[in-house]
PDB file of N, CA and C in Angstrom:
ATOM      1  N   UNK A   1       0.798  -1.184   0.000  1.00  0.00           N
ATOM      2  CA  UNK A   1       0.000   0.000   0.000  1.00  0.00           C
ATOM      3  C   UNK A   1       0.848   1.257   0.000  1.00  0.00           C
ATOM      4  N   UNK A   2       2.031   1.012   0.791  1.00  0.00           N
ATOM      5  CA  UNK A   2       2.893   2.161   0.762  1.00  0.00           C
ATOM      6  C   UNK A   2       3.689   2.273  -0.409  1.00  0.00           C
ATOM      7  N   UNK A   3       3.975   1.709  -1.559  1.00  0.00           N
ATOM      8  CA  UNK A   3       4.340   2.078  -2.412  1.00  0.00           C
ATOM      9  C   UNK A   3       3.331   2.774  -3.749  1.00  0.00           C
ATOM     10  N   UNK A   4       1.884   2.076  -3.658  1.00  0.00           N
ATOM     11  CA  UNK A   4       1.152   2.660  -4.345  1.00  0.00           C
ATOM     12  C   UNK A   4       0.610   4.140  -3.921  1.00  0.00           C
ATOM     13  N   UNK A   5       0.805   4.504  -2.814  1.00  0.00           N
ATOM     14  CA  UNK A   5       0.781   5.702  -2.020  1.00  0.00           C
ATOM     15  C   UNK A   5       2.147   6.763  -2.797  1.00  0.00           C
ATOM     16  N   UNK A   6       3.416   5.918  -2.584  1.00  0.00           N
ATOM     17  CA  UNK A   6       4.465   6.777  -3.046  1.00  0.00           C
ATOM     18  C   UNK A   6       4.243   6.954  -4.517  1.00  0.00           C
ATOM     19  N   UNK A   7       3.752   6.196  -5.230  1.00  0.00           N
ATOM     20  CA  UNK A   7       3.554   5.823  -7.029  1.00  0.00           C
ATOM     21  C   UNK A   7       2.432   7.241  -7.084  1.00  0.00           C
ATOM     22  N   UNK A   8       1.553   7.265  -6.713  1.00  0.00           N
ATOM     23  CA  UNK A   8       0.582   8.164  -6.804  1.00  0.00           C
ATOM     24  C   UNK A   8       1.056   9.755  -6.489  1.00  0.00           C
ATOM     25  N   UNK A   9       1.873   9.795  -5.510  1.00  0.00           N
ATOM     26  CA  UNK A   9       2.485  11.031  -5.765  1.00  0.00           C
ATOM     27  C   UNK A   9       3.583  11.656  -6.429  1.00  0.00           C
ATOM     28  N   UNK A  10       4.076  10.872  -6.816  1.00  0.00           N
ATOM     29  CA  UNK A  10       4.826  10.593  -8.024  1.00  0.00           C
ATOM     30  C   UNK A  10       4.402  11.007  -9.081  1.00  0.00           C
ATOM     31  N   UNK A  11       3.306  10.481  -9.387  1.00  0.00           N
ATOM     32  CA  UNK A  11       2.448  10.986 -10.818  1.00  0.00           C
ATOM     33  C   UNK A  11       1.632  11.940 -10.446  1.00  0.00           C
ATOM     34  N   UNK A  12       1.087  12.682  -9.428  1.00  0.00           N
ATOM     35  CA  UNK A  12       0.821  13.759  -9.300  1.00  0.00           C
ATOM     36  C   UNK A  12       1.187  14.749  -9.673  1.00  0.00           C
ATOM     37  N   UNK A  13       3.053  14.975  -8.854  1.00  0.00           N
ATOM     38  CA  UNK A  13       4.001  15.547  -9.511  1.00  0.00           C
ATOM     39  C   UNK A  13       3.909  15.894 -10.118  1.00  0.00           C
ATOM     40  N   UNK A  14       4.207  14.538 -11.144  1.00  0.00           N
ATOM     41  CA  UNK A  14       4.334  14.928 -12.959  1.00  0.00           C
ATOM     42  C   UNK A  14       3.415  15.358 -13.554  1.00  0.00           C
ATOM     43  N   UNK A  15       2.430  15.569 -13.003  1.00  0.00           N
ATOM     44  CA  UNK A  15       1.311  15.761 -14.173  1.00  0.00           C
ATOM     45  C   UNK A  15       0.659  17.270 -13.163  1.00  0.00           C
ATOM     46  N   UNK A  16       1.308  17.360 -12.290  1.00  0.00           N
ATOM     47  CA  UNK A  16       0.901  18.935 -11.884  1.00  0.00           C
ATOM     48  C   UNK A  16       2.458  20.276 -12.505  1.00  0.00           C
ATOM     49  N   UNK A  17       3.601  19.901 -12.493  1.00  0.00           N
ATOM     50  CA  UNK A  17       4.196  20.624 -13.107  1.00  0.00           C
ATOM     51  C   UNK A  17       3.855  21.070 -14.313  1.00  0.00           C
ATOM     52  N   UNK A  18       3.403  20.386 -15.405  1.00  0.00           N
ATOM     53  CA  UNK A  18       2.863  20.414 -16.648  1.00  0.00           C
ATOM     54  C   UNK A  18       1.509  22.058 -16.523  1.00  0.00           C
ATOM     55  N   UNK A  19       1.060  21.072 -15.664  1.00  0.00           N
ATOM     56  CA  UNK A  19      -0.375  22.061 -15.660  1.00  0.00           C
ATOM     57  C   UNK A  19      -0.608  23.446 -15.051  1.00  0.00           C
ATOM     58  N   UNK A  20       0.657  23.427 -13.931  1.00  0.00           N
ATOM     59  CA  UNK A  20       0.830  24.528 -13.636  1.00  0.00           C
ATOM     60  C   UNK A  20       1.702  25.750 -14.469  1.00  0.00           C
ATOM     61  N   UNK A  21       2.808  25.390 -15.644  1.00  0.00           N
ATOM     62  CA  UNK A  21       3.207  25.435 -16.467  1.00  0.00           C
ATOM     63  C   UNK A  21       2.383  26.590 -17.634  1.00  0.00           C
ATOM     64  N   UNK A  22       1.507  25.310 -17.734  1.00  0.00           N
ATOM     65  CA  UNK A  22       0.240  25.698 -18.665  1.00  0.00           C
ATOM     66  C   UNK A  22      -0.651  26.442 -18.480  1.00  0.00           C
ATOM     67  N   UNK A  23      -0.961  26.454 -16.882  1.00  0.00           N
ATOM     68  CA  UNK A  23      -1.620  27.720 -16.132  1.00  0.00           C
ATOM     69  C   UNK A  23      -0.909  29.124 -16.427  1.00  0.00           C
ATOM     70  N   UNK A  24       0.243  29.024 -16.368  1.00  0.00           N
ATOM     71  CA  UNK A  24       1.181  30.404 -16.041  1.00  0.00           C
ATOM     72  C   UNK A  24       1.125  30.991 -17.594  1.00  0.00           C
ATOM     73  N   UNK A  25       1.425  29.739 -18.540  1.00  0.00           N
ATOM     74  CA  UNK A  25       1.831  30.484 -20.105  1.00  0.00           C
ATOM     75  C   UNK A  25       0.242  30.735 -20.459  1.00  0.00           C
ATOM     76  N   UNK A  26      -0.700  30.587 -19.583  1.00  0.00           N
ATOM     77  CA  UNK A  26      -2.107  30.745 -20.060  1.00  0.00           C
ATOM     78  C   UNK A  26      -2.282  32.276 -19.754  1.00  0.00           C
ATOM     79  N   UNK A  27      -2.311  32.157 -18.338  1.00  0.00           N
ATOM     80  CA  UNK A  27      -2.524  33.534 -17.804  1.00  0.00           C
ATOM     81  C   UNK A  27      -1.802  34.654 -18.582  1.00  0.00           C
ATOM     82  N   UNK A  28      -0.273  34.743 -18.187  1.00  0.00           N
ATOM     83  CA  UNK A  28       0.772  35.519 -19.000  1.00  0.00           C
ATOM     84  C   UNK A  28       0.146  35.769 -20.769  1.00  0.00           C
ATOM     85  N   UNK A  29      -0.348  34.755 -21.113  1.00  0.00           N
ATOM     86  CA  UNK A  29      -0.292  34.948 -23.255  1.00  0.00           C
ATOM     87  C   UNK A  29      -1.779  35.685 -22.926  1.00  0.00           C
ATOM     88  N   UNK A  30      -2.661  35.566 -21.909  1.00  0.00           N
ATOM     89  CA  UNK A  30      -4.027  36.235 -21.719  1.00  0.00           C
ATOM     90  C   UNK A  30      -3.883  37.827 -21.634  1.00  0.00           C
ATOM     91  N   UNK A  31      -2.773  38.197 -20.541  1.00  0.00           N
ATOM     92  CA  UNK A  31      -2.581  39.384 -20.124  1.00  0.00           C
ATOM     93  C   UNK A  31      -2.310  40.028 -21.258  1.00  0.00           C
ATOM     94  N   UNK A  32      -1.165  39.267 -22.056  1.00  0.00           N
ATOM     95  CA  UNK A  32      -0.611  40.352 -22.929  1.00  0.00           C
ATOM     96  C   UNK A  32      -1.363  40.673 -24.354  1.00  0.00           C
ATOM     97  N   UNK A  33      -2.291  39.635 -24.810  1.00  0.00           N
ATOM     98  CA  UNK A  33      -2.766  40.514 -25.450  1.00  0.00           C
ATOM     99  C   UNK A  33      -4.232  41.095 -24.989  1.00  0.00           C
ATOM    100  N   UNK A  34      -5.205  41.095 -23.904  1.00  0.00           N
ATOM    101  CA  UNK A  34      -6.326  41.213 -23.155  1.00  0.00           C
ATOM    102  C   UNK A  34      -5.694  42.726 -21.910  1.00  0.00           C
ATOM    103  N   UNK A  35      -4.779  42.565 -21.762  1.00  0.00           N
ATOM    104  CA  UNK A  35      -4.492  43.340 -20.162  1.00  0.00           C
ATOM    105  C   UNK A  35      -4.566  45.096 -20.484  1.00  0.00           C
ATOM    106  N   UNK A  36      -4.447  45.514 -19.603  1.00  0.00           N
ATOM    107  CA  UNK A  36      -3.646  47.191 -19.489  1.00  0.00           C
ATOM    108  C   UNK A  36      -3.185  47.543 -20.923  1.00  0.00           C
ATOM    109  N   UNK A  37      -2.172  46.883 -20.790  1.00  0.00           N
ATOM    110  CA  UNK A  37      -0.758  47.015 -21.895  1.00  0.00           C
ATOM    111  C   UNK A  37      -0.616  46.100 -23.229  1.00  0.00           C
ATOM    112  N   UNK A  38      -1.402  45.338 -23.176  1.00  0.00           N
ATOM    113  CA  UNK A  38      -1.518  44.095 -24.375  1.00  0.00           C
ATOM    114  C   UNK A  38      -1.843  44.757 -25.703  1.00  0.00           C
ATOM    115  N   UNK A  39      -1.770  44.011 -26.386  1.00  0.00           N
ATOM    116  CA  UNK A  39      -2.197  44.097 -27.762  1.00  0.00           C
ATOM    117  C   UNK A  39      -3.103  45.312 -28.216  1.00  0.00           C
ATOM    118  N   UNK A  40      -4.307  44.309 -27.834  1.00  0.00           N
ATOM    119  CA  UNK A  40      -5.425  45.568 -28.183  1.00  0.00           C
ATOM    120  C   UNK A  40      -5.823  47.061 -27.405  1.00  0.00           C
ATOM    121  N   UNK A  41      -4.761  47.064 -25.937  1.00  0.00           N
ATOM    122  CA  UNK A  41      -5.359  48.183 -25.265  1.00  0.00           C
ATOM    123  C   UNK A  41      -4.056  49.271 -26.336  1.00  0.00           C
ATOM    124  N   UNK A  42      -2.900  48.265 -26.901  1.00  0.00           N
ATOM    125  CA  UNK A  42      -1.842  49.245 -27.670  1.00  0.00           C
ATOM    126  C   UNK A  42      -2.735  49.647 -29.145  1.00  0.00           C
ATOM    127  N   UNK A  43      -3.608  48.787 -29.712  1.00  0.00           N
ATOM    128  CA  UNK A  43      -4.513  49.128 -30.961  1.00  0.00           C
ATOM    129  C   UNK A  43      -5.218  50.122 -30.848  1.00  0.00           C
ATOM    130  N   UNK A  44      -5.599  50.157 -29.288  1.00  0.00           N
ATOM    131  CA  UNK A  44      -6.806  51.353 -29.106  1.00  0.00           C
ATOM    132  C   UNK A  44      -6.174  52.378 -28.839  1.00  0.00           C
ATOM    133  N   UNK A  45      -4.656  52.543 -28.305  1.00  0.00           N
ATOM    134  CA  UNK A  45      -4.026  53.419 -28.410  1.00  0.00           C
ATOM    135  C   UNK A  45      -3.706  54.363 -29.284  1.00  0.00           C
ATOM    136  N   UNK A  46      -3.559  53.517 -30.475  1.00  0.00           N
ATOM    137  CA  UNK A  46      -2.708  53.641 -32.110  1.00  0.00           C
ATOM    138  C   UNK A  46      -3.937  54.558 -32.734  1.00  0.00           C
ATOM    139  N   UNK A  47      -5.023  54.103 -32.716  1.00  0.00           N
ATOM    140  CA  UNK A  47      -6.763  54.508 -33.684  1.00  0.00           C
ATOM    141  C   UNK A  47      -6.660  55.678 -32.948  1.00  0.00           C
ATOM    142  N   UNK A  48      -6.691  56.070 -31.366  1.00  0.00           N
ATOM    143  CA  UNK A  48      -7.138  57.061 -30.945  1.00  0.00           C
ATOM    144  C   UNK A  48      -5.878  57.844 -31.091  1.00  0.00           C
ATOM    145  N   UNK A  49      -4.650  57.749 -31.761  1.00  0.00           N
ATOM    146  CA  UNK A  49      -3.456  58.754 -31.477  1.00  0.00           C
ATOM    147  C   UNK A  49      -3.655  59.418 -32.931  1.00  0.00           C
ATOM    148  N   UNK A  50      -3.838  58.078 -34.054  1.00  0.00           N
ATOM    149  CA  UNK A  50      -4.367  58.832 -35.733  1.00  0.00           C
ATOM    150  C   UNK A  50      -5.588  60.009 -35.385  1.00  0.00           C
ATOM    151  N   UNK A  51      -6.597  59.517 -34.674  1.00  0.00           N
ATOM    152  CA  UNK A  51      -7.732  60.513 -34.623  1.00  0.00           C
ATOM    153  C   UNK A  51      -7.172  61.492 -34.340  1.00  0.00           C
ATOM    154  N   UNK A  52      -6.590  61.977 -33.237  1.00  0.00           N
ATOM    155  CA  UNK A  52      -6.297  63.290 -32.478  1.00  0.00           C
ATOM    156  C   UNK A  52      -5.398  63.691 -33.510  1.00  0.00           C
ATOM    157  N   UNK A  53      -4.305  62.809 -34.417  1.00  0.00           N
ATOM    158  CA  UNK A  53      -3.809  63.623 -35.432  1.00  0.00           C
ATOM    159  C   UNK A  53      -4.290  64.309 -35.946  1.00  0.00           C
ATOM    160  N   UNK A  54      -4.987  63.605 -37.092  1.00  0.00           N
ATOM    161  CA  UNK A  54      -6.260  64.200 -38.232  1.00  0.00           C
ATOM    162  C   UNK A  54      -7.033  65.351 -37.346  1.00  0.00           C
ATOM    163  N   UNK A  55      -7.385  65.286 -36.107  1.00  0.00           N
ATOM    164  CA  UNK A  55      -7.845  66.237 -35.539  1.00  0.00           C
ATOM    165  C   UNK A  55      -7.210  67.699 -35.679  1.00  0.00           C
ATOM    166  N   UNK A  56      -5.972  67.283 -34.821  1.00  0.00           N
ATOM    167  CA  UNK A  56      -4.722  68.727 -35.332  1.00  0.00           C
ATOM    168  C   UNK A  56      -4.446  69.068 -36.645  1.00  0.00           C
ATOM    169  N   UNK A  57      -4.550  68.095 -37.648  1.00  0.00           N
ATOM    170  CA  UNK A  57      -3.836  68.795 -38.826  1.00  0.00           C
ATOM    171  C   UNK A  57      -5.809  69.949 -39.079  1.00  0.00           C
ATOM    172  N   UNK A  58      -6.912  69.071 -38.834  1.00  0.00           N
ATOM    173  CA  UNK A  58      -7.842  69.833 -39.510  1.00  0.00           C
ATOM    174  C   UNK A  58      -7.558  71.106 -38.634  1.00  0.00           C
ATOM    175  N   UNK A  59      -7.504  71.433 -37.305  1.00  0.00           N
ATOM    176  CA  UNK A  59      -7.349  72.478 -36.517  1.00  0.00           C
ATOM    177  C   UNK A  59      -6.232  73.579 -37.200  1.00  0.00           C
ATOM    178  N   UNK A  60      -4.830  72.734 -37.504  1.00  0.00           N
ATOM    179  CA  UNK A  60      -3.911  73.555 -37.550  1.00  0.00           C
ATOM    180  C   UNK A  60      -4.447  74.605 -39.111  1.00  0.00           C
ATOM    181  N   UNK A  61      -4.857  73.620 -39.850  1.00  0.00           N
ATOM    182  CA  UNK A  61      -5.126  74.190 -41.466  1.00  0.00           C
ATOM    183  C   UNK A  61      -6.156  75.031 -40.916  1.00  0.00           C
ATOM    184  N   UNK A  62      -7.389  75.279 -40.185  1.00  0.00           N
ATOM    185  CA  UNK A  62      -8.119  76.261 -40.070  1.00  0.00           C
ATOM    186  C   UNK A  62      -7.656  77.607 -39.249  1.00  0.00           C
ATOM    187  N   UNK A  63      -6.587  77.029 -38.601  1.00  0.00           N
ATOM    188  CA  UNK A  63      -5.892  78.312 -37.568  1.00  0.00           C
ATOM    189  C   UNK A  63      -4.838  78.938 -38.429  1.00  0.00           C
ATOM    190  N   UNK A  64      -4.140  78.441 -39.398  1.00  0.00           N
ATOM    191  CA  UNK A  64      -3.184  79.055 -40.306  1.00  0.00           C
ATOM    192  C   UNK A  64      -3.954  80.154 -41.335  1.00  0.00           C
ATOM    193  N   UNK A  65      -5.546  79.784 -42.140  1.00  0.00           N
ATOM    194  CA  UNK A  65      -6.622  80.205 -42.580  1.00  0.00           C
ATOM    195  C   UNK A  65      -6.882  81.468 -41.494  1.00  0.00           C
ATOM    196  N   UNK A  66      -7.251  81.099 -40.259  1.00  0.00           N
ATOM    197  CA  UNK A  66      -7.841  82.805 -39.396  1.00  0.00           C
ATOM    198  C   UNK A  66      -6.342  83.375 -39.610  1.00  0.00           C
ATOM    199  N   UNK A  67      -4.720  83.113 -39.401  1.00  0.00           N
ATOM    200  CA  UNK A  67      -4.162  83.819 -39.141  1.00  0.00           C
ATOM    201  C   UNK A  67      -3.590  84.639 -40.438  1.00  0.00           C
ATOM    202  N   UNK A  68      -4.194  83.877 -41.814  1.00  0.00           N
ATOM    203  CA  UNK A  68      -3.623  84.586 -42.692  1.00  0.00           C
ATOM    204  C   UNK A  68      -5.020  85.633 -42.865  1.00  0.00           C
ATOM    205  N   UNK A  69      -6.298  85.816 -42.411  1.00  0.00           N
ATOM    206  CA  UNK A  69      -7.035  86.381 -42.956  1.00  0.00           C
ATOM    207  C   UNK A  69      -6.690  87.836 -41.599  1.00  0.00           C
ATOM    208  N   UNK A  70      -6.186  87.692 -40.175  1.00  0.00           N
ATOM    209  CA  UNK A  70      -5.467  88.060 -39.278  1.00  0.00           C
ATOM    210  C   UNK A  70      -4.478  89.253 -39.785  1.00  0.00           C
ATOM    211  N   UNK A  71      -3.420  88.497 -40.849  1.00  0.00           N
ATOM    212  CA  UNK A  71      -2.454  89.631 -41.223  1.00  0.00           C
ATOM    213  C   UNK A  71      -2.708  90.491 -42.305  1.00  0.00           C
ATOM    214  N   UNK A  72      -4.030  90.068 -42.695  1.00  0.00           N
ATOM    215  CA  UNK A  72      -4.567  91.189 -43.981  1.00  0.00           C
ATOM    216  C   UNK A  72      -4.836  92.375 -43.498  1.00  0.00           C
ATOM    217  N   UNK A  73      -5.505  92.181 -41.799  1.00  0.00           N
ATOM    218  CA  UNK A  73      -5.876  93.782 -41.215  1.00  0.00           C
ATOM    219  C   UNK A  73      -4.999  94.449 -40.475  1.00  0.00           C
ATOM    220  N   UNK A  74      -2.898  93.869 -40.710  1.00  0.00           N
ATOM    221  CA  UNK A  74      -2.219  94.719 -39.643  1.00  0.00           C
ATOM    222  C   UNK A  74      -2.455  95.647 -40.333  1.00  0.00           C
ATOM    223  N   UNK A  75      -1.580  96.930 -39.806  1.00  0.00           N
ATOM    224  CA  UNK A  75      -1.331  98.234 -40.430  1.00  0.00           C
ATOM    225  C   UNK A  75      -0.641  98.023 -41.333  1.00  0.00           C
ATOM    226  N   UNK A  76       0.543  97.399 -41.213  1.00  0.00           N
ATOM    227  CA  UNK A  76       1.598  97.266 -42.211  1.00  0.00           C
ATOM    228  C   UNK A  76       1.566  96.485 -43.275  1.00  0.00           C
ATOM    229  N   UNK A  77       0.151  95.648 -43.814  1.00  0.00           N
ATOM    230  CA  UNK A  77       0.019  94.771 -45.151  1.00  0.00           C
ATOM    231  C   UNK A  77      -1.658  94.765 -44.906  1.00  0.00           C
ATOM    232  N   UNK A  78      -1.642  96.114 -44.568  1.00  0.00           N
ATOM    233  CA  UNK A  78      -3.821  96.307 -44.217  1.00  0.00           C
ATOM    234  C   UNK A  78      -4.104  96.309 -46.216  1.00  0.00           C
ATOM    235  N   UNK A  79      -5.138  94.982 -46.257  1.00  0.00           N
ATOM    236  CA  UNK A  79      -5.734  94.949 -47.209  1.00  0.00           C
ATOM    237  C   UNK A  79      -7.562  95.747 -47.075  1.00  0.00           C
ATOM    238  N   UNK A  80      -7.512  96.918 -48.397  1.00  0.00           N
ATOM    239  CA  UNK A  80      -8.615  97.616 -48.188  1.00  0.00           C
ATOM    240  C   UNK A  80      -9.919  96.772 -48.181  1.00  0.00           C
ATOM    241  N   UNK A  81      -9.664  96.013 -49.268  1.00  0.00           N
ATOM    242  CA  UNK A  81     -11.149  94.432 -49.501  1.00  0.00           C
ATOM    243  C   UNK A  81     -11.642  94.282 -48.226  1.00  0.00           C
ATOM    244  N   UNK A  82     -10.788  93.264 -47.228  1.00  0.00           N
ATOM    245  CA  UNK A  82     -11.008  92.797 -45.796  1.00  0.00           C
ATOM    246  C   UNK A  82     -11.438  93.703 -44.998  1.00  0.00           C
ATOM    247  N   UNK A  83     -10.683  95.196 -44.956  1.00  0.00           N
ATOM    248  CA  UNK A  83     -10.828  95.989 -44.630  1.00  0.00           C
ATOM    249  C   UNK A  83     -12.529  96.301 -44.152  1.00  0.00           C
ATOM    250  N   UNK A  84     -12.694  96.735 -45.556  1.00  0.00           N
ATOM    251  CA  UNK A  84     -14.124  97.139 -45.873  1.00  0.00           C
ATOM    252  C   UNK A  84     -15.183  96.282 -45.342  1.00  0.00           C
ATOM    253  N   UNK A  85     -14.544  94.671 -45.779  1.00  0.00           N
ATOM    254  CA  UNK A  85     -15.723  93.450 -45.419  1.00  0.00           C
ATOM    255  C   UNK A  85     -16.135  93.234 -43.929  1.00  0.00           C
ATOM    256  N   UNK A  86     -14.969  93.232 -43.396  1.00  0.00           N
ATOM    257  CA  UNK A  86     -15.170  93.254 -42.074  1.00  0.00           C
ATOM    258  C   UNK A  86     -16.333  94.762 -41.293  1.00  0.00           C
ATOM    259  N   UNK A  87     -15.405  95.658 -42.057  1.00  0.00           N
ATOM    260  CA  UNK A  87     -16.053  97.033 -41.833  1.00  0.00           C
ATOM    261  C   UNK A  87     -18.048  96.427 -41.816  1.00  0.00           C
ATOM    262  N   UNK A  88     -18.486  96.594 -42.991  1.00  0.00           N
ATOM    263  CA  UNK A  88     -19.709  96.054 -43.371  1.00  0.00           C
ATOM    264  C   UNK A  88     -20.447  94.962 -42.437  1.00  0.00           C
ATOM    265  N   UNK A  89     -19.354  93.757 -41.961  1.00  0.00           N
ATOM    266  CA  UNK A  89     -19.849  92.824 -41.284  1.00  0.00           C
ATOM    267  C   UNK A  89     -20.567  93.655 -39.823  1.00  0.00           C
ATOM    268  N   UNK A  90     -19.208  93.608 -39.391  1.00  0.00           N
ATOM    269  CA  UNK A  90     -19.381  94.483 -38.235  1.00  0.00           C
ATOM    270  C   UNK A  90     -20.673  95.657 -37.685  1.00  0.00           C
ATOM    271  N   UNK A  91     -20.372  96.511 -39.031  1.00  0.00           N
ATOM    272  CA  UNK A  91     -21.468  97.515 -39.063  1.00  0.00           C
ATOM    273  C   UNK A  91     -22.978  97.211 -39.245  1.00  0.00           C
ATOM    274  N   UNK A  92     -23.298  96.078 -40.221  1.00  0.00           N
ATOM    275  CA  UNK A  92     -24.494  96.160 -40.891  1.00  0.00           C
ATOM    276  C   UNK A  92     -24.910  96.536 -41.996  1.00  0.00           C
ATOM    277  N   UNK A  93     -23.913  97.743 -42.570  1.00  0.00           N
ATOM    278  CA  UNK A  93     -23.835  98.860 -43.549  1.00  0.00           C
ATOM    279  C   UNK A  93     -24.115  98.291 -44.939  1.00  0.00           C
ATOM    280  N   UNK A  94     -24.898  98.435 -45.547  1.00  0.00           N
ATOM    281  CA  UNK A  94     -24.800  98.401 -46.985  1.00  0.00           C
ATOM    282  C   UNK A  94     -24.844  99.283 -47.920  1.00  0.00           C
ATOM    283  N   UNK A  95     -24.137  99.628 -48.676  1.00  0.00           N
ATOM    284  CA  UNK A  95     -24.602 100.446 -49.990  1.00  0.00           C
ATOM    285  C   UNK A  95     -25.373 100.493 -50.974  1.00  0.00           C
ATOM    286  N   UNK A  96     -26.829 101.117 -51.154  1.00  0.00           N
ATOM    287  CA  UNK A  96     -27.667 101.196 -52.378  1.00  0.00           C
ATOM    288  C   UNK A  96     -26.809 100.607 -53.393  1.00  0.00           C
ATOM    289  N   UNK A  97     -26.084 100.789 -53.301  1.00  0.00           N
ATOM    290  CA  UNK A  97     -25.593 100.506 -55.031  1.00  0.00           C
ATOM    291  C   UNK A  97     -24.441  99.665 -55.100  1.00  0.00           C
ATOM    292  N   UNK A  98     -24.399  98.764 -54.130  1.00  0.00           N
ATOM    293  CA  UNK A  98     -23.609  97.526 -54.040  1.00  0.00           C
ATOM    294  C   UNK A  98     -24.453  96.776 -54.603  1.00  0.00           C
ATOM    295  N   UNK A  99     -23.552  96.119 -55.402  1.00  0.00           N
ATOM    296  CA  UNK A  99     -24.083  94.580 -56.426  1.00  0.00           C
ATOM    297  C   UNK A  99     -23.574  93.146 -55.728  1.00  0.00           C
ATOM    298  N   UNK A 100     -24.762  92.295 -55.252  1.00  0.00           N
ATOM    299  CA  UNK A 100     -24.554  91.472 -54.600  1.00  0.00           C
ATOM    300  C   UNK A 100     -23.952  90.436 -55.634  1.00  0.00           C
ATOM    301  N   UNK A 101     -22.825  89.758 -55.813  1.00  0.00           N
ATOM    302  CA  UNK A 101     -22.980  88.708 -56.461  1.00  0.00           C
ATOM    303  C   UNK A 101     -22.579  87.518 -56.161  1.00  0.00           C
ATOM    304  N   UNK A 102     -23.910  85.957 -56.081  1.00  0.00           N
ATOM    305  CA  UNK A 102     -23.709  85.073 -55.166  1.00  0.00           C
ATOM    306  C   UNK A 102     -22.484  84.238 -56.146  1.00  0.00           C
ATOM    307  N   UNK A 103     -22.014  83.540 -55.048  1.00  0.00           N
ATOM    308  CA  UNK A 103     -20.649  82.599 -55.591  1.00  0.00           C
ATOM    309  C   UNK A 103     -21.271  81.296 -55.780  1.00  0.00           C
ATOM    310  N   UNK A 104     -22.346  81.055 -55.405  1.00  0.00           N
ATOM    311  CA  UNK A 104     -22.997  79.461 -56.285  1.00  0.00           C
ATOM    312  C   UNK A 104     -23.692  80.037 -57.493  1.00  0.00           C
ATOM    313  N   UNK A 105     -23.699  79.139 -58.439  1.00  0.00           N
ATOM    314  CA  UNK A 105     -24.498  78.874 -59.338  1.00  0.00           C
ATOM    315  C   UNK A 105     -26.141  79.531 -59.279  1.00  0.00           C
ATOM    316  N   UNK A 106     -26.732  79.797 -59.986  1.00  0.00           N
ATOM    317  CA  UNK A 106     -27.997  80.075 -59.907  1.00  0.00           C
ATOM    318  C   UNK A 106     -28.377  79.566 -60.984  1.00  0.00           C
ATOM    319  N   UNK A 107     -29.614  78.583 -61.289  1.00  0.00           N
ATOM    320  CA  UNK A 107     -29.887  77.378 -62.179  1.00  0.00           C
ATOM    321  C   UNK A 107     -30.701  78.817 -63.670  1.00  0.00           C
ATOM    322  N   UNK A 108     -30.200  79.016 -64.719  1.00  0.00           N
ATOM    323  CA  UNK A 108     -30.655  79.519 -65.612  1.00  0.00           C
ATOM    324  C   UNK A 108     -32.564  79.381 -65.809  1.00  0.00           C
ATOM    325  N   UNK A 109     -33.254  80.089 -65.840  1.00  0.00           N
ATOM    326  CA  UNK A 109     -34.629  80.242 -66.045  1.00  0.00           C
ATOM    327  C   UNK A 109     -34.409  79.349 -67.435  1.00  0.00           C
ATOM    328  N   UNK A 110     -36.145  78.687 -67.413  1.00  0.00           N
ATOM    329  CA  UNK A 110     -36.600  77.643 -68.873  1.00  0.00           C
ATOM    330  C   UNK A 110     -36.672  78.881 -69.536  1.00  0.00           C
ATOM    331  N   UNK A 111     -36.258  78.187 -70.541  1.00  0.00           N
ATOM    332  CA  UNK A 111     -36.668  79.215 -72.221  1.00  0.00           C
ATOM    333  C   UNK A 111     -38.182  79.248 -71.947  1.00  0.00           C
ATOM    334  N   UNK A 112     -38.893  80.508 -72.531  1.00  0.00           N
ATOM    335  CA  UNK A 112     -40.436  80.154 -73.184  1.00  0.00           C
ATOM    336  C   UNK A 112     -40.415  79.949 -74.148  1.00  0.00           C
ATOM    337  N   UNK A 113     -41.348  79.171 -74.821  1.00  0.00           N
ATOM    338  CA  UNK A 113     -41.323  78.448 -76.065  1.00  0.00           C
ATOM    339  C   UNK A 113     -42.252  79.950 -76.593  1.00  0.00           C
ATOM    340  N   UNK A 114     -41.697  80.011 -78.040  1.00  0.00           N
ATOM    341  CA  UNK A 114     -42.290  80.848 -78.680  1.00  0.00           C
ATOM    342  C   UNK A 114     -43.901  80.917 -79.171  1.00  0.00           C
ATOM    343  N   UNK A 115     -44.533  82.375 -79.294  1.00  0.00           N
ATOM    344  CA  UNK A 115     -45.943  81.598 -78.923  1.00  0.00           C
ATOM    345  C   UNK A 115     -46.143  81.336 -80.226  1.00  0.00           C
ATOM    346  N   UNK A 116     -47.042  80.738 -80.811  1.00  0.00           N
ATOM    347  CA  UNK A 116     -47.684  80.200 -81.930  1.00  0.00           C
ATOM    348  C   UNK A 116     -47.944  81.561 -83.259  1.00  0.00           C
ATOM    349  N   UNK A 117     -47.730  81.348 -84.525  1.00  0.00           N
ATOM    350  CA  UNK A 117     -47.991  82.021 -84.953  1.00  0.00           C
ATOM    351  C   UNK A 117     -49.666  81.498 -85.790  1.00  0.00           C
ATOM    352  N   UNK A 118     -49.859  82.902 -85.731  1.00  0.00           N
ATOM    353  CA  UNK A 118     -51.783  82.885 -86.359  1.00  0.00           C
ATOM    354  C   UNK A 118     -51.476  83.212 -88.352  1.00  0.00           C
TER     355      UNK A 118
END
């Protein structure tokens, strides 16, 4: 009996090193790509670092846009156009005899068909 006692823990042993083994490279290969720092929390990193790019470049291109429309009204490169536009914005002001002209398209009126002759 006492050797089938010693036989049995014997093969316990062996067959718990294995599994504990297998436990550890389980857990560990889980963490790294599932955890904090793994795989996908580095993917969600990567998507959200492109966004905030694309974010800045659209920001930077609209802030370069105010700052060039910015140096049209120093003193020293004051454009009269801007000048004026702003002037107008600001004011309300229009001139009788300003000609509005829109920058889209305006769809051409149908021909009338000619009327019938008698």
């Amino acid at each position: 009996m006492r050797s089938s006692n010693n036989d049995l823990k014997r093969r316990l042993r062996q067959v718990m090193v294995p599994f504990f083994g297998a436990a550890a490279f389980a857990y560990f290969g889980y963490h790294a790509v599932q955890g904090d720092r793994g795989l996908v929390a580095w993917w969600k990193l990567r998507y959200e670092l492109e966004k905030a790019e694309s974010e800045l470049s659209d920001v930077s291109a609209q802030r370069d846009a105010l700052e060039h429309r910015v140096s049209l009204l120093r003193p020293e490169s004051l454009d009269p156009d801007m000048l004026e536009e702003r002037a107008r914005m600001m004011l309300g002001f229009v001139n009788p005899d300003d000609r509005i002209v829109p920058l889209t398209e305006v769809p051409a009126p149908a021909k009338a068909k000619p009327a019938p002759r008698e």
